[in-house]
C-alpha atoms as a PDB file:
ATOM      1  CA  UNK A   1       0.048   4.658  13.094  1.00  0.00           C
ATOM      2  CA  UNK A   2      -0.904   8.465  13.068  1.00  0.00           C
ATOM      3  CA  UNK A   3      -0.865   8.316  16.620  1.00  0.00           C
ATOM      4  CA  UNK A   4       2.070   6.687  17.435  1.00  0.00           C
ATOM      5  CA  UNK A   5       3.441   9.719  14.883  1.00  0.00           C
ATOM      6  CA  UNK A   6       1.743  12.681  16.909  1.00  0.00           C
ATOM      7  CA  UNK A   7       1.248  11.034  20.610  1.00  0.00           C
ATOM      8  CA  UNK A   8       0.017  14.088  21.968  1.00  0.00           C
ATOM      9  CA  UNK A   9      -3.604  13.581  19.433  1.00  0.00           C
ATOM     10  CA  UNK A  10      -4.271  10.292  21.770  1.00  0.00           C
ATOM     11  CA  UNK A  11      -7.859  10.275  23.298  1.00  0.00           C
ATOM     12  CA  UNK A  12      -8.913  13.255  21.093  1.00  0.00           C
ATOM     13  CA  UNK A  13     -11.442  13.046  18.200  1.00  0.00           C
ATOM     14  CA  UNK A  14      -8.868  12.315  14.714  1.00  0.00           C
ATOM     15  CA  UNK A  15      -9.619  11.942  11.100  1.00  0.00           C
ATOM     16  CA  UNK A  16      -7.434  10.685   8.529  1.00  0.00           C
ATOM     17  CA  UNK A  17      -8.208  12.191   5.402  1.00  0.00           C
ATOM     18  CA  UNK A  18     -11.163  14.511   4.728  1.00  0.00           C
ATOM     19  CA  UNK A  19      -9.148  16.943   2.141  1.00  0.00           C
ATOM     20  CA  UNK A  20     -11.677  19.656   1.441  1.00  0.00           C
ATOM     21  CA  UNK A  21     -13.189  17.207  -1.155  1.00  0.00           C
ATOM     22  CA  UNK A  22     -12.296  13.546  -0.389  1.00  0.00           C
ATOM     23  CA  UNK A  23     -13.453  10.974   1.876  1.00  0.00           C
ATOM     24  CA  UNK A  24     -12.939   9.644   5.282  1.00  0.00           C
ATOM     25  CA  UNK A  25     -10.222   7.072   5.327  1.00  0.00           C
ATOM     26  CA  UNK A  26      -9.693   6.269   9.274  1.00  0.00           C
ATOM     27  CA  UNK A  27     -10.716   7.564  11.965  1.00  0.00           C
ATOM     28  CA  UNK A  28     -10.530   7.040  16.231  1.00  0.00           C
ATOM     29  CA  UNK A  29     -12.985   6.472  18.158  1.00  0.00           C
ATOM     30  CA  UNK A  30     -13.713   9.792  19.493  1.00  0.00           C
ATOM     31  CA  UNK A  31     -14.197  11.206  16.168  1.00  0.00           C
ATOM     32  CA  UNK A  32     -16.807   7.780  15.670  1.00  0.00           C
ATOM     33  CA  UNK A  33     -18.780   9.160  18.421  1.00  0.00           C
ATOM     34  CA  UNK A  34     -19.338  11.870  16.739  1.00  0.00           C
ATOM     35  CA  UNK A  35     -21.031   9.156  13.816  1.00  0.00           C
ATOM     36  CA  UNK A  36     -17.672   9.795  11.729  1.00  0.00           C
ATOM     37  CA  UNK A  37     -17.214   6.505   9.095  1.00  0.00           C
ATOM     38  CA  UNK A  38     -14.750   6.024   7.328  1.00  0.00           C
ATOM     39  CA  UNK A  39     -15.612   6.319   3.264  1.00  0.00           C
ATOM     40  CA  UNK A  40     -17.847   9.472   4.724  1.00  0.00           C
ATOM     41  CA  UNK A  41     -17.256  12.723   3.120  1.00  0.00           C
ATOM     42  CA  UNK A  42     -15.242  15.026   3.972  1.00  0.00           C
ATOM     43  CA  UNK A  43     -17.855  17.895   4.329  1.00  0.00           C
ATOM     44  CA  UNK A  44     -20.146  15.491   6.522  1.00  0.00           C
ATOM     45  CA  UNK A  45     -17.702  14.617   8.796  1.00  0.00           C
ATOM     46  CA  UNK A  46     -16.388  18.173   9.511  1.00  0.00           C
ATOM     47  CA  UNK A  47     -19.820  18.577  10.144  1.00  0.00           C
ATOM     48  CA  UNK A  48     -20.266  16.261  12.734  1.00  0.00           C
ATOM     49  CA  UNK A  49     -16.805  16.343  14.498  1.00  0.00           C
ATOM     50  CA  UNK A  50     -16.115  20.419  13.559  1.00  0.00           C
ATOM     51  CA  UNK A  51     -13.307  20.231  16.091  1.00  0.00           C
ATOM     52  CA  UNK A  52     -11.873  17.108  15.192  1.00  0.00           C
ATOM     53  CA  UNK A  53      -8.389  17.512  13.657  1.00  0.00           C
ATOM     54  CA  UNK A  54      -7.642  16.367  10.509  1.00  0.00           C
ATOM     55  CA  UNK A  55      -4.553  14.547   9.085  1.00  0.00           C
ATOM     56  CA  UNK A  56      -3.184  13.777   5.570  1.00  0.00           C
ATOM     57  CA  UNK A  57      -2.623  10.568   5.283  1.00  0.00           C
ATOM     58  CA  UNK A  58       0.803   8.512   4.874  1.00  0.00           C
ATOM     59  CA  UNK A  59       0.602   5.237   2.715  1.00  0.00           C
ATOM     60  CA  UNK A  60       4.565   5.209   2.543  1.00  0.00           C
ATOM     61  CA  UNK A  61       4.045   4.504   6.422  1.00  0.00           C
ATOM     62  CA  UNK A  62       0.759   2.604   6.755  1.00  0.00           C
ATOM     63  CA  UNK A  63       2.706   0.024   4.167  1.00  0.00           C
ATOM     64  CA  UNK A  64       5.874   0.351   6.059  1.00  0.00           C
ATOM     65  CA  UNK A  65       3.595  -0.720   9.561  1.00  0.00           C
ATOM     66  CA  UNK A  66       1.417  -3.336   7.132  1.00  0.00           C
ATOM     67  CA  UNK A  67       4.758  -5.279   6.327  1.00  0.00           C
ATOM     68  CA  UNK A  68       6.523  -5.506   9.674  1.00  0.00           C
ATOM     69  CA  UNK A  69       2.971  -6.703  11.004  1.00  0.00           C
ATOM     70  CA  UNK A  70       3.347  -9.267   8.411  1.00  0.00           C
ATOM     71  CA  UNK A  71       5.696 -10.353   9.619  1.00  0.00           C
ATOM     72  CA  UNK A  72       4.921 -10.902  12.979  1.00  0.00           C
ATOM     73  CA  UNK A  73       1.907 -12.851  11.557  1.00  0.00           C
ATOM     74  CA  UNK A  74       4.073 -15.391   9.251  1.00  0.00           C
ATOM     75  CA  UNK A  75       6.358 -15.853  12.323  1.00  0.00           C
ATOM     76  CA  UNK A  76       3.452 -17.858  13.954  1.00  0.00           C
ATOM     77  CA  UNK A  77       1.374 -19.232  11.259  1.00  0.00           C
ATOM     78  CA  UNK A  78       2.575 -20.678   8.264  1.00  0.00           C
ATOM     79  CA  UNK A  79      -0.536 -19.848   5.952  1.00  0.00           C
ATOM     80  CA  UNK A  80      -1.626 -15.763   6.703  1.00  0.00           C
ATOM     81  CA  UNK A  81      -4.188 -14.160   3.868  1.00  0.00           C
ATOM     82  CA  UNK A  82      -3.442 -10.389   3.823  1.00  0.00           C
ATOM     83  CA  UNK A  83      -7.298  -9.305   3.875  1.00  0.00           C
ATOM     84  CA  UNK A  84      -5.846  -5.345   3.797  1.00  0.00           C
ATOM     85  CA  UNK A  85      -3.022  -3.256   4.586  1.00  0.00           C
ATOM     86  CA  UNK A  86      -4.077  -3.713   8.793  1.00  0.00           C
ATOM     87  CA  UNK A  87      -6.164  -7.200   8.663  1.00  0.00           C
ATOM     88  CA  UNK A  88      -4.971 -10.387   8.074  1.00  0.00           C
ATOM     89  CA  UNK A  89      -6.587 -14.469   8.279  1.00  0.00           C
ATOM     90  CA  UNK A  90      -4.313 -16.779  10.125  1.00  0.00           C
ATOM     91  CA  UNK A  91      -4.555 -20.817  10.009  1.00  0.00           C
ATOM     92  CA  UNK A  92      -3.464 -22.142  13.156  1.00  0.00           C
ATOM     93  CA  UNK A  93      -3.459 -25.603  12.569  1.00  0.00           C
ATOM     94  CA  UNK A  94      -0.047 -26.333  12.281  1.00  0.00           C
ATOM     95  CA  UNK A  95       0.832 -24.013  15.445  1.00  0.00           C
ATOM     96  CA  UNK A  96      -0.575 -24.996  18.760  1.00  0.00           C
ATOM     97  CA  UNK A  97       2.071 -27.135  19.177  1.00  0.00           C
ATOM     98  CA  UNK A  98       4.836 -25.493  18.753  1.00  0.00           C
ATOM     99  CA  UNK A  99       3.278 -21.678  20.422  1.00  0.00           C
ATOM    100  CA  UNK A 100       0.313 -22.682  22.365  1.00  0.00           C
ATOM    101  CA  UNK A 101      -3.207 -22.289  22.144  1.00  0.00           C
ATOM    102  CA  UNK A 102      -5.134 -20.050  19.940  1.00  0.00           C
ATOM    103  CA  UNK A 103      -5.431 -17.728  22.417  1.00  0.00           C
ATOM    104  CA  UNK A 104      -1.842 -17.663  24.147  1.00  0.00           C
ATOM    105  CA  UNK A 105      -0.578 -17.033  19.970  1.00  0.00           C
ATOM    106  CA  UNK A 106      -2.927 -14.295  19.565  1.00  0.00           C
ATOM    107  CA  UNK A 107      -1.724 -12.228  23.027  1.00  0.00           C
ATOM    108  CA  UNK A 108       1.998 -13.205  21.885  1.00  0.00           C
ATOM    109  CA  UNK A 109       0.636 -11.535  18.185  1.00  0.00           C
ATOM    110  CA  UNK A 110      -0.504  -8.504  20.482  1.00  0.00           C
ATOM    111  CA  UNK A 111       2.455  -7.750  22.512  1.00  0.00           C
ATOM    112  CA  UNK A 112       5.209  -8.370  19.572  1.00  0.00           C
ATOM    113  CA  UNK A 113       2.983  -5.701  17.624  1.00  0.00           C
ATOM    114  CA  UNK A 114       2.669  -3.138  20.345  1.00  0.00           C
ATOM    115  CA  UNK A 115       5.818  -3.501  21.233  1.00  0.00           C
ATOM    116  CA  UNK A 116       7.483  -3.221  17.737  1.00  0.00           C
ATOM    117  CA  UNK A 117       5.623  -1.207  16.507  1.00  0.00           C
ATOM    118  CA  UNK A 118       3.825   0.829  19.059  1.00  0.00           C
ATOM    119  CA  UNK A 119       0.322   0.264  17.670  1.00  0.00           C
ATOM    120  CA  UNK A 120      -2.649  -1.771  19.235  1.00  0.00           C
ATOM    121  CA  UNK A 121      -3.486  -5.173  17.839  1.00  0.00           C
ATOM    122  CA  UNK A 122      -7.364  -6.387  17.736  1.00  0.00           C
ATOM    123  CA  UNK A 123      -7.003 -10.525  17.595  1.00  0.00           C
ATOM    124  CA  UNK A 124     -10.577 -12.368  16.575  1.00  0.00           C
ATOM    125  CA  UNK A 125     -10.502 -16.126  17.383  1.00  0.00           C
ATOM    126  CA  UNK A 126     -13.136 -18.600  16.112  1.00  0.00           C
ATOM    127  CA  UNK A 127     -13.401 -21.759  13.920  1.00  0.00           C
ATOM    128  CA  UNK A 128     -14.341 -20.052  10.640  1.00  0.00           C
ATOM    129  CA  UNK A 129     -12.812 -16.748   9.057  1.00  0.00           C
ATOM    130  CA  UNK A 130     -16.923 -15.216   9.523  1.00  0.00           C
ATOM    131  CA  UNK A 131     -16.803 -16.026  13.166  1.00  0.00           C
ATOM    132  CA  UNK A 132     -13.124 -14.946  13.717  1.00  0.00           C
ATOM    133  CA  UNK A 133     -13.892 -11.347  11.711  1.00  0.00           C
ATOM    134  CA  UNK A 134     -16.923 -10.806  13.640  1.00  0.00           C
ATOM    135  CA  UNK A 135     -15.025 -11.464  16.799  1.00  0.00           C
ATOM    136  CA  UNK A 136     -12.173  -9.028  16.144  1.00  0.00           C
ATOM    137  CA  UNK A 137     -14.819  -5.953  15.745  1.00  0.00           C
ATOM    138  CA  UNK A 138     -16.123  -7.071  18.749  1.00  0.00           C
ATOM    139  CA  UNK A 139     -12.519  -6.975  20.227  1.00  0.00           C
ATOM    140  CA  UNK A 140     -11.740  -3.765  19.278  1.00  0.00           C
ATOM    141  CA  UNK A 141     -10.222  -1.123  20.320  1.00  0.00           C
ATOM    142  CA  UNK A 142      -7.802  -3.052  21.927  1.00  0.00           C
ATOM    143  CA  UNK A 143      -8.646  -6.751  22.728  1.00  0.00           C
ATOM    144  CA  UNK A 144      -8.802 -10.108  22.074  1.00  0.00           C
ATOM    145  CA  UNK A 145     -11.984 -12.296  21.666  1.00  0.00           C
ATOM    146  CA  UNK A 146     -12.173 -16.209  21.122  1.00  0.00           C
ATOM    147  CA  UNK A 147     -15.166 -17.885  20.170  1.00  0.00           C
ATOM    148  CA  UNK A 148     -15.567 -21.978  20.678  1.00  0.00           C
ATOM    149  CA  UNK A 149     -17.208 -24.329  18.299  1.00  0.00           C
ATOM    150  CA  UNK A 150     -19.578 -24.985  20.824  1.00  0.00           C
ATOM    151  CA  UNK A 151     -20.128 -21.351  21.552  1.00  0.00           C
ATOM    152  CA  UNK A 152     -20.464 -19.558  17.931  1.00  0.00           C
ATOM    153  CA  UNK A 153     -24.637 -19.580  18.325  1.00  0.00           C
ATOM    154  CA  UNK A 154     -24.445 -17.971  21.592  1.00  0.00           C
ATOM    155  CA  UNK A 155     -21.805 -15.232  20.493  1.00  0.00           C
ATOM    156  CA  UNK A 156     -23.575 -14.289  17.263  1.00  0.00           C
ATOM    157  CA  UNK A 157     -27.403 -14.350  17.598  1.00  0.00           C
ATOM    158  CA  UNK A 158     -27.738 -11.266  20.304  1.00  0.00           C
ATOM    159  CA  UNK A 159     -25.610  -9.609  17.816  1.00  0.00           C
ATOM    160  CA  UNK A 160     -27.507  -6.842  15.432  1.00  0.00           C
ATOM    161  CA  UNK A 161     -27.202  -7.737  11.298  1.00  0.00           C
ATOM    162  CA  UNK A 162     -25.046  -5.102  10.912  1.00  0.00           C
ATOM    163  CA  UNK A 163     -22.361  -6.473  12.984  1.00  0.00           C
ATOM    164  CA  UNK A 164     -22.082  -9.513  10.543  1.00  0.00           C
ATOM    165  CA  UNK A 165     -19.310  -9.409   8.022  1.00  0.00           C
ATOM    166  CA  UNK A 166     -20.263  -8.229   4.340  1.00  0.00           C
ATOM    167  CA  UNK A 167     -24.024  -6.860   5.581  1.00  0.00           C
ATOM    168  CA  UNK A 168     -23.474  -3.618   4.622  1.00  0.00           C
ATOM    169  CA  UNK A 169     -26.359  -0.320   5.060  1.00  0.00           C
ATOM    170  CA  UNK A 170     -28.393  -1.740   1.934  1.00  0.00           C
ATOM    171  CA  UNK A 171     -28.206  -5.467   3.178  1.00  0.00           C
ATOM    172  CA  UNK A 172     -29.071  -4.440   6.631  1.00  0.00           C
ATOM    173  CA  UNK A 173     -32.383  -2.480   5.579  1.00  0.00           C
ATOM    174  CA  UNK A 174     -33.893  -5.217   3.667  1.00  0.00           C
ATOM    175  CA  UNK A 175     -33.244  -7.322   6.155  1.00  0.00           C
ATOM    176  CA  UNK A 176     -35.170  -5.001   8.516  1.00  0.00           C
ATOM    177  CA  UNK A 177     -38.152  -4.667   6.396  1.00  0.00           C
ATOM    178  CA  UNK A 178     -38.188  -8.209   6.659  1.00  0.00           C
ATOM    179  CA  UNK A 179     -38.638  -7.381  10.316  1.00  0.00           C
ATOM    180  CA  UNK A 180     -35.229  -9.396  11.225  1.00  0.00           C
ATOM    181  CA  UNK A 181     -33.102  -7.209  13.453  1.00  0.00           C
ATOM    182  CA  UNK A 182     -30.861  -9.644  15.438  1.00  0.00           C
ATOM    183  CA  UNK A 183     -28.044 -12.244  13.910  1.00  0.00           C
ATOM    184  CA  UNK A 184     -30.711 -14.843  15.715  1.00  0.00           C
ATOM    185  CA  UNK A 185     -33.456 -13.404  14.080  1.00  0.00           C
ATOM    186  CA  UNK A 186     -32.015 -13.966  10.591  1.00  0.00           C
ATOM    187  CA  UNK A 187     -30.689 -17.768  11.409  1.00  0.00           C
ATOM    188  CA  UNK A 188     -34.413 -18.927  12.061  1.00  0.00           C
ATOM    189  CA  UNK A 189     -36.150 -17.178   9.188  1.00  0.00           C
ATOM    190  CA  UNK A 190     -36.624 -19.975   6.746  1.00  0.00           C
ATOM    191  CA  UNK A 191     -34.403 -19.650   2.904  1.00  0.00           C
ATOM    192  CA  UNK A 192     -38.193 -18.768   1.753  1.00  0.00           C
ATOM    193  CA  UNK A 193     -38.774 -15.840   3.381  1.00  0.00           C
ATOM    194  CA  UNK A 194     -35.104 -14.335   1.990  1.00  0.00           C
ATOM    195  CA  UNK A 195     -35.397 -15.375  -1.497  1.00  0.00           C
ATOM    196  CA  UNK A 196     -37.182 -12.966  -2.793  1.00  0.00           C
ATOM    197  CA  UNK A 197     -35.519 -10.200  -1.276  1.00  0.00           C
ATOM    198  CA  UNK A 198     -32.054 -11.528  -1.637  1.00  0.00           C
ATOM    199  CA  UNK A 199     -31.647 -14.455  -4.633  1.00  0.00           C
ATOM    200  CA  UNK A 200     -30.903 -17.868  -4.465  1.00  0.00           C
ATOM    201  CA  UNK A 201     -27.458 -17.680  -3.802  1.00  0.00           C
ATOM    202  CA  UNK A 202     -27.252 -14.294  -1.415  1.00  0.00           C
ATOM    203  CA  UNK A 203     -30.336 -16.123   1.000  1.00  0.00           C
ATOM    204  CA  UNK A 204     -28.419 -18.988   1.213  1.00  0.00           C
ATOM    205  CA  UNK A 205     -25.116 -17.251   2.212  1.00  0.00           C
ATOM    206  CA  UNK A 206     -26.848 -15.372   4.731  1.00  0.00           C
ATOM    207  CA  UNK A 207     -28.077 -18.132   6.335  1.00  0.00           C
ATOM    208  CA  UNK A 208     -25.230 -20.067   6.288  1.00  0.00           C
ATOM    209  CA  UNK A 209     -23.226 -16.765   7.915  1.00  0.00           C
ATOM    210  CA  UNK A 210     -26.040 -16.585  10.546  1.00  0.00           C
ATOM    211  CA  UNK A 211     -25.093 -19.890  11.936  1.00  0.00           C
ATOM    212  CA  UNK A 212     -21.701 -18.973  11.629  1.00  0.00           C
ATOM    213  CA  UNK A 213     -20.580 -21.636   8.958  1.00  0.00           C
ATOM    214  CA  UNK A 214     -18.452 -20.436   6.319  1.00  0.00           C
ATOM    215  CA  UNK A 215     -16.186 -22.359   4.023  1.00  0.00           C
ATOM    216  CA  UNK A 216     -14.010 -20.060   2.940  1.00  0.00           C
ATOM    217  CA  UNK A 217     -10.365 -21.051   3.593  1.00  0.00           C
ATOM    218  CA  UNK A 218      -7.255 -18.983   4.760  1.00  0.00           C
ATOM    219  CA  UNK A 219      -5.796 -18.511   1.274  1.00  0.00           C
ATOM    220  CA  UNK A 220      -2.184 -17.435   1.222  1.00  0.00           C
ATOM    221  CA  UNK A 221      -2.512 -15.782  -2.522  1.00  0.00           C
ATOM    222  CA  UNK A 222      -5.989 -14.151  -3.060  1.00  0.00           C
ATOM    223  CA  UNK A 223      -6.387 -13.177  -6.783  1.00  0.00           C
ATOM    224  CA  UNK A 224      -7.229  -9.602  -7.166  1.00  0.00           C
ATOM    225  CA  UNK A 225     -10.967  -8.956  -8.362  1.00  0.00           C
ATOM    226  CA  UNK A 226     -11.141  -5.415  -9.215  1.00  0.00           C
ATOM    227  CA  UNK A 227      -9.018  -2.403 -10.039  1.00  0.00           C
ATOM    228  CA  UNK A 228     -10.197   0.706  -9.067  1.00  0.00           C
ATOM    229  CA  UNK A 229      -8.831   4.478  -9.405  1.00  0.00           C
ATOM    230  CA  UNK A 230     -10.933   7.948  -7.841  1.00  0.00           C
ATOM    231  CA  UNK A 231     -10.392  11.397  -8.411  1.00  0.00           C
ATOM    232  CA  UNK A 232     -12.626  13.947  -6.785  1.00  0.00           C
ATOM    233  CA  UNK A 233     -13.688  17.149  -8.787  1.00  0.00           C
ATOM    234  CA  UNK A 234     -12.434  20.372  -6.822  1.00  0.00           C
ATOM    235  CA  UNK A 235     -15.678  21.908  -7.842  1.00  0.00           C
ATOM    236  CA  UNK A 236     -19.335  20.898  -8.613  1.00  0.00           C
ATOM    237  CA  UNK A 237     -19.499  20.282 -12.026  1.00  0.00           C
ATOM    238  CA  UNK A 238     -22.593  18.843 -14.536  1.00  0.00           C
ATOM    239  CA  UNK A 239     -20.755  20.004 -17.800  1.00  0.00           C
ATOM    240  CA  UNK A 240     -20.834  16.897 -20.105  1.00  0.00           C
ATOM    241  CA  UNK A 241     -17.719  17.906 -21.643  1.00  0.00           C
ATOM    242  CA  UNK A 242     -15.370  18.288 -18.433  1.00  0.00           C
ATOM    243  CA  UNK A 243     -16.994  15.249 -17.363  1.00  0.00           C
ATOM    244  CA  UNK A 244     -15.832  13.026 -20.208  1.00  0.00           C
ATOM    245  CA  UNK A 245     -12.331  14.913 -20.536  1.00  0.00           C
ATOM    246  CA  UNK A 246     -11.891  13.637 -17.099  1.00  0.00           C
ATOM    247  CA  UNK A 247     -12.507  10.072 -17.746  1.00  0.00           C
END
């Protein structure tokens, strides 16, 4: 959105965000080169992309963009789970017949959205919402992956842990002391082995995700969990009292 905004930024290193004390919120993928993440600091990532430029961000637009793409989404599919203000889950059941093929919707999805709204469109295909996220960050920046039922082993297991959906940086170093590196790795270690490291109930999961079985369902309404509200101090402080004033 922030390039379609300032065209002439294309194909040079952006950040969205990064006041002098706030966080990363977006960024291209020249300024990722540079190891820029979103959630990063602002300090680091100045530090690691020092000419990078630096935009304020919009939400009045990025909600604006979020609603028409929507929309394009609910024109297809008839049950679409919002996942954030630029992802979405899509059931295509009930609309092969009347658009095509999973992949023929998801390159009409593409070309409505770059065309409306000038903006590129990453489309993940797959038989579960694990395989069909994993396949969109493998589609990106601009593509469209789709993964058969017969073919969800062979697309995941090369794959590194950290490319599976919800393994964050802590996840992914256990893991690793575990000696399990690949997507493959993890699917063969036995529920044992992860227990300790992971519980009962995360071991299973990951095991589960590793073979690319989740039964999650596209869920229209998605109750909120959390509420959550950040303010960054303009200064260091460890004063007690300004501390608790703030909260």
């Amino acid at each position: 959105v922030e390039l379609r905004r300032r065209p002439e930024l294309r194909g040079t290193a952006v950040i969205v965000g990064g006041s002098p004390r706030g966080v990363v919120l977006s960024a291209t993928y020249e300024a990722r080169a540079h190891g820029v993440r979103s959630g990063m600091s602002s300090t680091k990532a100045r530090r690691l992309a020092p000419k990078a430029t630096f935009l304020a961000p919009d939400f009045d637009s990025y909600t604006a963009v979020s609603k028409a793409i929507v929309a394009v989404f609910r024109s297809v599919a008839a049950v679409v789970e919002s996942a954030s203000i630029d992802e979405a889950f899509l059931d295509l059941t009930g609309a092969v017949r009347m658009f095509g093929n999973p992949a023929q919707i998801g390159e009409y999805v593409r070309a409505v959205v770059s065309d409306e709204q000038q903006i590129t469109c990453s489309v993940g295909i797959g038989p579960t919402k694990f395989v069909a996220k994993v396949a969109s960050r493998a589609a990106k920046p601009d593509g469209l992956i789709e993964v058969p039922p017969d073919q969800v082993a062979r697309f995941l297991h090369p794959m590194p842990v950290e490319a599976m959906w919800g393994v964050g940086n802590a996840t992914a170093q256990k893991l690793h002391r575990l000696g399990i590196f690949t997507v493959g790795e993890l699917a063969n270690t036995p529920r044992t082995t992860l227990r300790p490291a992971f519980g009962p109930h995360a071991s299973g999961m990951l095991g589960e995700l590793a073979w690319g079985r989740d039964r999650r369902r596209v869920t229209p309404l998605e109750p909120e969990h959390s509420v959550g509200s950040q303010e960054t101090f303009g200064h260091d402080t460890d004063n007690p009292d300004t501390v608790r004033r703030e909260l």
